[in-house]
C-alpha atoms as a PDB file:
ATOM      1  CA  UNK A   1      91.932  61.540 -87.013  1.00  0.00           C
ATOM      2  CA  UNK A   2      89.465  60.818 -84.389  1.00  0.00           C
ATOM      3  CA  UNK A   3      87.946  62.635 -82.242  1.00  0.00           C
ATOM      4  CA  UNK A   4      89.032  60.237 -79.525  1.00  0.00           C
ATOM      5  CA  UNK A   5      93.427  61.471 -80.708  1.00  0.00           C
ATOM      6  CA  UNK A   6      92.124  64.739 -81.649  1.00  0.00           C
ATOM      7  CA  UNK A   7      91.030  65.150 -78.041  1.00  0.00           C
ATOM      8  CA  UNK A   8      94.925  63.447 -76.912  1.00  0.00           C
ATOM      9  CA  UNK A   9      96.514  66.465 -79.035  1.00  0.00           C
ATOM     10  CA  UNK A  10      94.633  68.658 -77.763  1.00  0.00           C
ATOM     11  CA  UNK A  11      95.494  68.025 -73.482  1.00  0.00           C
ATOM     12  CA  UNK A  12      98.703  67.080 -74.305  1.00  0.00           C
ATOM     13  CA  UNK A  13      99.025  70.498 -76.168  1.00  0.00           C
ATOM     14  CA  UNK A  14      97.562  72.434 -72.881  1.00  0.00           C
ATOM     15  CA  UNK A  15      99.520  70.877 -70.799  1.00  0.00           C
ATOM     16  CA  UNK A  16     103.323  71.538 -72.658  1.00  0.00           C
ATOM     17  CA  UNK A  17     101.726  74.863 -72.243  1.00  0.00           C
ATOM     18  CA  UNK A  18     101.874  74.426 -68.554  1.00  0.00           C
ATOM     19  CA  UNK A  19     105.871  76.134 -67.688  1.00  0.00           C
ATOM     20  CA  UNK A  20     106.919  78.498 -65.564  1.00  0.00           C
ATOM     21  CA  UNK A  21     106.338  81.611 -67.558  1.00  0.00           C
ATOM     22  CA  UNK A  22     103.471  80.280 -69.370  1.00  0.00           C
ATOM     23  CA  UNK A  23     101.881  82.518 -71.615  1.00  0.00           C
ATOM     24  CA  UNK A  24      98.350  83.534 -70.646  1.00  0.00           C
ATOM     25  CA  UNK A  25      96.929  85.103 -73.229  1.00  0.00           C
ATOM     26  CA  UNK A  26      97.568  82.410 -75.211  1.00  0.00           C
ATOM     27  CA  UNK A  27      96.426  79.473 -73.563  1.00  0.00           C
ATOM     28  CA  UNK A  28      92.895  81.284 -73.662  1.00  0.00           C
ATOM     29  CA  UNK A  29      93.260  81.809 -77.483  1.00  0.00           C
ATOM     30  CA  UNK A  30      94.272  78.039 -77.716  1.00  0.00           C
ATOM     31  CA  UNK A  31      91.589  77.000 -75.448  1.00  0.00           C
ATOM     32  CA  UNK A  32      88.919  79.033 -78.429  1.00  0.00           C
ATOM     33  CA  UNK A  33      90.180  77.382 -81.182  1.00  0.00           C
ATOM     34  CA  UNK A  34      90.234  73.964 -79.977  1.00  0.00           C
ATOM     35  CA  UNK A  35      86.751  74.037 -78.543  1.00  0.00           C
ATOM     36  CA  UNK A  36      85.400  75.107 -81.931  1.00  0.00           C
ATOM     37  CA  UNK A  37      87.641  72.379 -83.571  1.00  0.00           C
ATOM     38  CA  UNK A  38      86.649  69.369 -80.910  1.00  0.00           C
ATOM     39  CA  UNK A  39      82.803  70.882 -80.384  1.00  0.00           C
ATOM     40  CA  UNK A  40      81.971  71.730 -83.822  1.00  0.00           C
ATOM     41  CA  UNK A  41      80.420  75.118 -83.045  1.00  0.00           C
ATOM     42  CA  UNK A  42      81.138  77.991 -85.343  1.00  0.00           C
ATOM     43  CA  UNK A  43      82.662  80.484 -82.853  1.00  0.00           C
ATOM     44  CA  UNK A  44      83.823  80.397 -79.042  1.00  0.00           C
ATOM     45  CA  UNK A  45      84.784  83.790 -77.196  1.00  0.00           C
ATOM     46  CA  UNK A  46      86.352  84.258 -73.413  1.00  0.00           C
ATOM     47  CA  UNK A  47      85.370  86.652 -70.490  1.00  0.00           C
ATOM     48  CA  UNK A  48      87.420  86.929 -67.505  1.00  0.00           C
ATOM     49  CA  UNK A  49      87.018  88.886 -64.407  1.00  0.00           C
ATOM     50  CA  UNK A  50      90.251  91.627 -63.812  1.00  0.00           C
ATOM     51  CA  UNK A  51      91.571  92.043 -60.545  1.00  0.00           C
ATOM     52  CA  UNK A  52      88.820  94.725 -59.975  1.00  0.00           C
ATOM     53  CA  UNK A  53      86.572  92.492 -59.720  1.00  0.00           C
ATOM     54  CA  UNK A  54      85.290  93.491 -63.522  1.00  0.00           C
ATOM     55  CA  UNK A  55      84.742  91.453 -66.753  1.00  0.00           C
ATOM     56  CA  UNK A  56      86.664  92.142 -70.113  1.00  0.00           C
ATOM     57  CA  UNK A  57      86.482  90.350 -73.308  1.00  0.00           C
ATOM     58  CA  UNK A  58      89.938  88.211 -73.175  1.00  0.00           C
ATOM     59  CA  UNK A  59      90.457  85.800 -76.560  1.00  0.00           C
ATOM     60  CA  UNK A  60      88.135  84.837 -79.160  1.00  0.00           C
ATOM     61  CA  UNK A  61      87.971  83.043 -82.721  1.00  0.00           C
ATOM     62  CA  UNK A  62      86.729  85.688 -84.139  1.00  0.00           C
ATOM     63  CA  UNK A  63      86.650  89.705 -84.667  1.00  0.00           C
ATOM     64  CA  UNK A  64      82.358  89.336 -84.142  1.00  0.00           C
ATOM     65  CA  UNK A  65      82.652  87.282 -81.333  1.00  0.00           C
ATOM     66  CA  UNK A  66      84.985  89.825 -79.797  1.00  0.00           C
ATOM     67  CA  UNK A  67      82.030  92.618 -80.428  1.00  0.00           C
ATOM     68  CA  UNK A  68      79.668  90.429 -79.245  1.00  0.00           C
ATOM     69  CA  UNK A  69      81.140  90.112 -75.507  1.00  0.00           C
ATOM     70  CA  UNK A  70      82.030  93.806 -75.726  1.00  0.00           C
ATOM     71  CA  UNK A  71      78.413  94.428 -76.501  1.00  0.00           C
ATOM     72  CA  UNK A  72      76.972  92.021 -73.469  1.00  0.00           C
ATOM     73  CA  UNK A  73      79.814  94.092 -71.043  1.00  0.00           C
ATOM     74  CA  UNK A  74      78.159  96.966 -71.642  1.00  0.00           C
ATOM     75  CA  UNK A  75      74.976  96.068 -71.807  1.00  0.00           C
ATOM     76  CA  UNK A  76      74.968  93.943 -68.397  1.00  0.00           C
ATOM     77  CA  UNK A  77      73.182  91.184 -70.445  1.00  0.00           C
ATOM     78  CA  UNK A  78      73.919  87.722 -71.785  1.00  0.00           C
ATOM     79  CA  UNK A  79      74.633  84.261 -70.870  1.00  0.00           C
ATOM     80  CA  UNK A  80      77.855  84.909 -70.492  1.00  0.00           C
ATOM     81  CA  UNK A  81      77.157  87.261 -67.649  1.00  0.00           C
ATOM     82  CA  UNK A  82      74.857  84.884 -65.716  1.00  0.00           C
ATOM     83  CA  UNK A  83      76.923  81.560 -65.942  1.00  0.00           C
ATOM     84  CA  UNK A  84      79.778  84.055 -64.254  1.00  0.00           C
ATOM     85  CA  UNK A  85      77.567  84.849 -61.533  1.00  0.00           C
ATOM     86  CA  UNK A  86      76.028  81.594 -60.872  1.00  0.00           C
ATOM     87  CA  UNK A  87      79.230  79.416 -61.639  1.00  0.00           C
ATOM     88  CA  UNK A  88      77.001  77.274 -63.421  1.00  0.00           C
ATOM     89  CA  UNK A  89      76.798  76.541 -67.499  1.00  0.00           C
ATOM     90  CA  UNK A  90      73.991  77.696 -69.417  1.00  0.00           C
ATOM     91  CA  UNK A  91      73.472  75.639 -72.520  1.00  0.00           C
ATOM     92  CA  UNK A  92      70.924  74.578 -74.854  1.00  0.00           C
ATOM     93  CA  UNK A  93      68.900  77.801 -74.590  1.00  0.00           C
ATOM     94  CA  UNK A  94      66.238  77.933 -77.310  1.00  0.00           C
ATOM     95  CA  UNK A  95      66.113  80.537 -79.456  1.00  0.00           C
ATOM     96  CA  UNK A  96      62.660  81.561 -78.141  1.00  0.00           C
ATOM     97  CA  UNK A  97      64.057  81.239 -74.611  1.00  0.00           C
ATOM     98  CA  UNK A  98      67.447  83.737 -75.257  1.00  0.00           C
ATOM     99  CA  UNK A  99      65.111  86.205 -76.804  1.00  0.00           C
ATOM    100  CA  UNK A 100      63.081  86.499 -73.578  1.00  0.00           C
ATOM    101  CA  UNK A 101      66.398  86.305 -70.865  1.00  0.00           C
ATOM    102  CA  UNK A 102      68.463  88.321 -72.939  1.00  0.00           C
ATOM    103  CA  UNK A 103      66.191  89.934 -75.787  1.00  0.00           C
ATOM    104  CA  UNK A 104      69.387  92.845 -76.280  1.00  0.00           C
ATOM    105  CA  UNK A 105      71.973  90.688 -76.082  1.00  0.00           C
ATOM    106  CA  UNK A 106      70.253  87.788 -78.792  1.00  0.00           C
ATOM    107  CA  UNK A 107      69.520  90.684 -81.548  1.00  0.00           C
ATOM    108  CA  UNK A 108      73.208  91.356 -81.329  1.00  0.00           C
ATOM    109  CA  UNK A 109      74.517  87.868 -81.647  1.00  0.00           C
ATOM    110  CA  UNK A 110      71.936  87.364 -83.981  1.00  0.00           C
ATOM    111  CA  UNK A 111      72.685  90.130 -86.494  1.00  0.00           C
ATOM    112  CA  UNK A 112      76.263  89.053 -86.680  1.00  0.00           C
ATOM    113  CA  UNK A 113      74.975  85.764 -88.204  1.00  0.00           C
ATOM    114  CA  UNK A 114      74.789  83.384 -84.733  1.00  0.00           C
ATOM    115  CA  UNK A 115      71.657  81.497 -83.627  1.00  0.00           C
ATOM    116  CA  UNK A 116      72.725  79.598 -81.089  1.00  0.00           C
ATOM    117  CA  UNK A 117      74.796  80.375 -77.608  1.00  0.00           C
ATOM    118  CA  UNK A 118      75.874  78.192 -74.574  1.00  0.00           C
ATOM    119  CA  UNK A 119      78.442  78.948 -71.810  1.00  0.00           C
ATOM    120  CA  UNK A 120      80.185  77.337 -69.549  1.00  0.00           C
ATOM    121  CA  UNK A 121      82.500  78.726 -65.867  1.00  0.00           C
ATOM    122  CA  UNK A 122      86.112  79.291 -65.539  1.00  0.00           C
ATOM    123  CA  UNK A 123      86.168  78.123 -61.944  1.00  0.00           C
ATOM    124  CA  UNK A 124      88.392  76.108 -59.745  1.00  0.00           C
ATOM    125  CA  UNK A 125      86.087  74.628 -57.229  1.00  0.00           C
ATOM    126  CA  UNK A 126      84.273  77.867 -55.804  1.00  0.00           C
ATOM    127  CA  UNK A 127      86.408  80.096 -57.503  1.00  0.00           C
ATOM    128  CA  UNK A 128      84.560  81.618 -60.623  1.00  0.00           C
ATOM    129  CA  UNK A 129      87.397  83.177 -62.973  1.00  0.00           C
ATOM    130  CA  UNK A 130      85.332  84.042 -65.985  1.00  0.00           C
ATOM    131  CA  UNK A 131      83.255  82.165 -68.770  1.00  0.00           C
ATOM    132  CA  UNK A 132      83.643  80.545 -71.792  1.00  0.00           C
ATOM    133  CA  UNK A 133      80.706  81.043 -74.630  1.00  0.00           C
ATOM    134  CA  UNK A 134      80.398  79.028 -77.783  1.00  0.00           C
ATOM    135  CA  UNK A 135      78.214  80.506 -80.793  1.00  0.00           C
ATOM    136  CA  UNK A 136      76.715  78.551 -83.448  1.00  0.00           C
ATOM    137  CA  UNK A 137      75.259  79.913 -87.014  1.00  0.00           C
ATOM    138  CA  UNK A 138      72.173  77.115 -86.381  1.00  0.00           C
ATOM    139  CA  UNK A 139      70.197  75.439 -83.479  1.00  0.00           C
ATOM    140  CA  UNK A 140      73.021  73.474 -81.903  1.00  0.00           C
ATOM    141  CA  UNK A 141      72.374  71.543 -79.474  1.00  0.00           C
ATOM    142  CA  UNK A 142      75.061  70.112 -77.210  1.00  0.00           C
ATOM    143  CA  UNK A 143      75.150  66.488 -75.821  1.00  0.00           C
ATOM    144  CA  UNK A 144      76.435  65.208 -72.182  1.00  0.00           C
ATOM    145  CA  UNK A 145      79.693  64.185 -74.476  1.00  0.00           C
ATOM    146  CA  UNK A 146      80.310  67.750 -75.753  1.00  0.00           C
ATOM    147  CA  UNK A 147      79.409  69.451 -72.092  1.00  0.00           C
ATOM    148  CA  UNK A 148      81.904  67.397 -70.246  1.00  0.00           C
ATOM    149  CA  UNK A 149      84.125  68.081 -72.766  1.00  0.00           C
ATOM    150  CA  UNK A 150      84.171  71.507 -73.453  1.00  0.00           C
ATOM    151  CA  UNK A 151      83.426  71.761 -69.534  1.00  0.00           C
ATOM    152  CA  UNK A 152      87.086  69.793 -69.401  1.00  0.00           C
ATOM    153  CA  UNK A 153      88.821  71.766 -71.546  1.00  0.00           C
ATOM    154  CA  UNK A 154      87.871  75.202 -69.659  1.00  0.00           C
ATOM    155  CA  UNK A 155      88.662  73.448 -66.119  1.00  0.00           C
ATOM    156  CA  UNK A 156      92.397  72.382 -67.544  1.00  0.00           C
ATOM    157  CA  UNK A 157      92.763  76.203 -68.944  1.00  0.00           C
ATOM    158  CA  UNK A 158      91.562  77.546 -65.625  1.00  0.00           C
ATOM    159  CA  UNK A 159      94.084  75.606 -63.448  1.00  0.00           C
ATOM    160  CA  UNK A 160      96.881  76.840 -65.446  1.00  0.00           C
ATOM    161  CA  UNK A 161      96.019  79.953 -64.729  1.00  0.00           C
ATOM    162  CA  UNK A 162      95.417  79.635 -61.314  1.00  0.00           C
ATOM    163  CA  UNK A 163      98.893  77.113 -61.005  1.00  0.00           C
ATOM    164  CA  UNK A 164      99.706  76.212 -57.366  1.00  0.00           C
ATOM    165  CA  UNK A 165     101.597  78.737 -56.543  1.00  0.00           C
ATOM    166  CA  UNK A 166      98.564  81.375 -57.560  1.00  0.00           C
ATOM    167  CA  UNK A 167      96.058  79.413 -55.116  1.00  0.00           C
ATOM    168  CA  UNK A 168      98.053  80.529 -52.489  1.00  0.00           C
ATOM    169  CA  UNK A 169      99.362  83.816 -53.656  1.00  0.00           C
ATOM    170  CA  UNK A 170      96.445  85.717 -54.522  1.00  0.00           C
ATOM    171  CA  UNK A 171      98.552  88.603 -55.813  1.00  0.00           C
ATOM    172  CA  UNK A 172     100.560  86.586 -58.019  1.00  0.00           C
ATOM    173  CA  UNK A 173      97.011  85.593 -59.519  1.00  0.00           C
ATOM    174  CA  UNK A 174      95.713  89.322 -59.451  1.00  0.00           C
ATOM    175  CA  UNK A 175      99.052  90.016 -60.864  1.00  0.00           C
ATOM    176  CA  UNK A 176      98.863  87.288 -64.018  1.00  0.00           C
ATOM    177  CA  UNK A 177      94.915  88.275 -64.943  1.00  0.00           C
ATOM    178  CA  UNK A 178      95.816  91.195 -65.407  1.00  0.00           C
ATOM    179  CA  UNK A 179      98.966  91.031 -67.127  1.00  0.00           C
ATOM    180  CA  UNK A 180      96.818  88.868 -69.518  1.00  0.00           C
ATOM    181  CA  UNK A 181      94.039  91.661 -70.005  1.00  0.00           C
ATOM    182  CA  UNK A 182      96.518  94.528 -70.590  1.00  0.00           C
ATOM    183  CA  UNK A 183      98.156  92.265 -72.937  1.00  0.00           C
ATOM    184  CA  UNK A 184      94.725  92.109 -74.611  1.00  0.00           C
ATOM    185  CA  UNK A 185      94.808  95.901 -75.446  1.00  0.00           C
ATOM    186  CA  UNK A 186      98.030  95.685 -77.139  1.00  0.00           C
ATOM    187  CA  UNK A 187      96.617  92.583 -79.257  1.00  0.00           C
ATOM    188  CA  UNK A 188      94.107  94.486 -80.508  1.00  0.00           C
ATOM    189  CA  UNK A 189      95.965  97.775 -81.160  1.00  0.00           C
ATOM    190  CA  UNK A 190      98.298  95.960 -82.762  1.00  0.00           C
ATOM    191  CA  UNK A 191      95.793  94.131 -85.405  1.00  0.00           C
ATOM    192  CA  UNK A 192      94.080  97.640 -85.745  1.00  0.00           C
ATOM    193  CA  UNK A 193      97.570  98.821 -87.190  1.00  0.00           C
ATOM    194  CA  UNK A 194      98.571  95.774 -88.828  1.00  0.00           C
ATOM    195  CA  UNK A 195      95.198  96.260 -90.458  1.00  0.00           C
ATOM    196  CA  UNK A 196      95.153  99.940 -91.404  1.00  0.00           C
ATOM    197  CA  UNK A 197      99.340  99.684 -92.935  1.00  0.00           C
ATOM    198  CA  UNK A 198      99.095  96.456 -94.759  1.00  0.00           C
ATOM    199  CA  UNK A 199      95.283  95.906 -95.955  1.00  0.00           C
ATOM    200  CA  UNK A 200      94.524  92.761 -94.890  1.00  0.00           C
ATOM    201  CA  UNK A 201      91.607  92.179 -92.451  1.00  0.00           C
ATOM    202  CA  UNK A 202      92.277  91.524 -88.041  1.00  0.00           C
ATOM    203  CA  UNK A 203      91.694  88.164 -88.504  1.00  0.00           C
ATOM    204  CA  UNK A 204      94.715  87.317 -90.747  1.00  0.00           C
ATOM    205  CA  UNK A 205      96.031  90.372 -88.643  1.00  0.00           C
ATOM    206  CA  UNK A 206      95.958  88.269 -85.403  1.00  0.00           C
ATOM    207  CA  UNK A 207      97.184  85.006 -87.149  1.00  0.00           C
ATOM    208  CA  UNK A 208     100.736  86.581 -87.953  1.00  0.00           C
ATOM    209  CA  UNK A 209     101.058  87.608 -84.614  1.00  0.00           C
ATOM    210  CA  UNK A 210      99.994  84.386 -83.129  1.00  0.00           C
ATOM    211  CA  UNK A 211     102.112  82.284 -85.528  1.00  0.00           C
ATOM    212  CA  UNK A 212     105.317  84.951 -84.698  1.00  0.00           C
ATOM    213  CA  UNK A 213     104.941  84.541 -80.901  1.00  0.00           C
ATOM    214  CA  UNK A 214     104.705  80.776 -81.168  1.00  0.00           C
ATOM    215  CA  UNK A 215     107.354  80.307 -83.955  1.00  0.00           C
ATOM    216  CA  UNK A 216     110.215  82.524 -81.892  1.00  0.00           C
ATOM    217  CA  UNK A 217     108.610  82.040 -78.549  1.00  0.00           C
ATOM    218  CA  UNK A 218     108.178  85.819 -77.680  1.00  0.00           C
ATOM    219  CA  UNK A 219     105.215  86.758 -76.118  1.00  0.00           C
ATOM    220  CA  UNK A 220     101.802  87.955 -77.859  1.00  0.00           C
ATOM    221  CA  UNK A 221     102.039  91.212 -75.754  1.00  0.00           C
ATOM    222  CA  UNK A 222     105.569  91.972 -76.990  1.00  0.00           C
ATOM    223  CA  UNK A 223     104.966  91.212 -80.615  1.00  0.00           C
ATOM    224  CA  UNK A 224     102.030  93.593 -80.195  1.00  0.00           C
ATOM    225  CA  UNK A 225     104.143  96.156 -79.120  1.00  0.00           C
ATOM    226  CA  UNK A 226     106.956  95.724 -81.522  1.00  0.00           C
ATOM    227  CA  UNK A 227     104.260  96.065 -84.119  1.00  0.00           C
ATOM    228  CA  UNK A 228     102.824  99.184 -82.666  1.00  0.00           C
ATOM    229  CA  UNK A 229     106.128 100.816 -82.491  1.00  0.00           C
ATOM    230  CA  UNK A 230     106.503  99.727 -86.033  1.00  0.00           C
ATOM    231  CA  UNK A 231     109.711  97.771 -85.241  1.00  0.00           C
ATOM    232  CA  UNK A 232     107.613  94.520 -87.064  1.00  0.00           C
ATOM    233  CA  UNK A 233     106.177  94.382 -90.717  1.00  0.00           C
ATOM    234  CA  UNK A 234     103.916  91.621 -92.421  1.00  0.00           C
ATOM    235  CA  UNK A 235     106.868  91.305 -94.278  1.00  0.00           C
ATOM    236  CA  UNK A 236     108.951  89.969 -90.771  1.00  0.00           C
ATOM    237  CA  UNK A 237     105.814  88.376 -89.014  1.00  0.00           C
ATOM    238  CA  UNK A 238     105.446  85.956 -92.335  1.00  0.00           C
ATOM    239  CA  UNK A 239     109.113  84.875 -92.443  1.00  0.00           C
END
């Protein structure tokens, strides 16, 4: 397929995502994996700001990318961090550059195997949600094409999050963040035990949760918790 359909599927996929009790979570996780699929970077991760006014590490593509944004959290250091605060997207960074900006943050990303960073705003006009970052094993450098693109793809993610009614309602959008970052903590508690019990590594741990919540239409945060309680097995996520 082109890139040119693969790019249809992919808004056309967003937007059935687009209902009343749209799931969060995993819009964000959809938004990863289809920037790494239409980009052809190696990785993509997603910060958002809580209602706080804080950061957390929301969805990723992978379990290093996840460590990664931890690591630039607590660290107060990254692209990540300054494309949030400016609203603006930071790409093409040399190597040389990144190591000068952020010399703590490129020794992490660079010991889990990535060279090569960009990222681009969650934002709605003025309104900065969060940031996406894309991570690449090489020197990738991204064209006008792939910026407008990916730049696309995050503003389409961001206004379903936002939706009308949350523009107005700024509890009701205080109210969905956060439902999406608590969610987040049951994800990952519930590949950590899905992990320990059954062998198998988080990443295939997170893909029979994802294909579960998508297959039966439950919710990432209550297959989580199912799991957790121990009311789910590999066994029933693979059926």
């Amino acid at each position: 397929m082109s890139r040119e359909g693969r790019l249809s599927r992919v808004f056309v996929e967003l937007a059935d995502t687009l209902v009343d009790d749209f799931d969060a979570l995993d819009i964000l996780h959809l938004l990863t994996e289809r920037c790494v699929e239409l980009l052809e970077i190696d990785a993509a991760g997603i910060i958002l700001s809580d209602q706080r006014g804080g950061l957390q590490s929301i969805a990723s593509t992978t379990h290093e990318v996840g460590l990664i944004e931890i690591f630039v959290l607590q660290n107060s250091e990254g692209p990540c961090l300054d494309c949030f605060r400016s609203g603006d997207p930071i790409v093409n960074i040399t190597f040389e550059e990144s190591q000068r900006r952020w010399p703590m943050f490129t020794a992490a990303s660079t010991a889990l195997g990535y060279r090569t960073t960009h990222a681009l705003p969650l934002r709605l006009r003025n309104e900065v949600i969060g940031a996406m970052n894309f991570f690449s094993v090489g020197e990738t450098e991204l064209n006008t094409e792939d910026l407008a693109l990916g730049q696309a793809l995050a503003d389409v993610s961001t206004i379903a999050l936002l939706q009308a009614r949350a523009v107005h309602e700024k509890d009701l959008l205080a109210e969905q963040l956060q439902y999406a970052l608590n969610s987040r903590v049951l994800v990952e508690q519930a590949k950590g035990v899905l992990a320990e019990r059954f062998k198998i590594d988080v990443e295939e741990a997170f893909t029979h949760l994802r294909s579960f919540s998508r297959r039966h239409r439950v919710p990432l945060s209550e297959v989580a918790s199912r799991v957790i309680a121990g009311t789910l097995t590999v066994a029933d996520l693979e059926r």
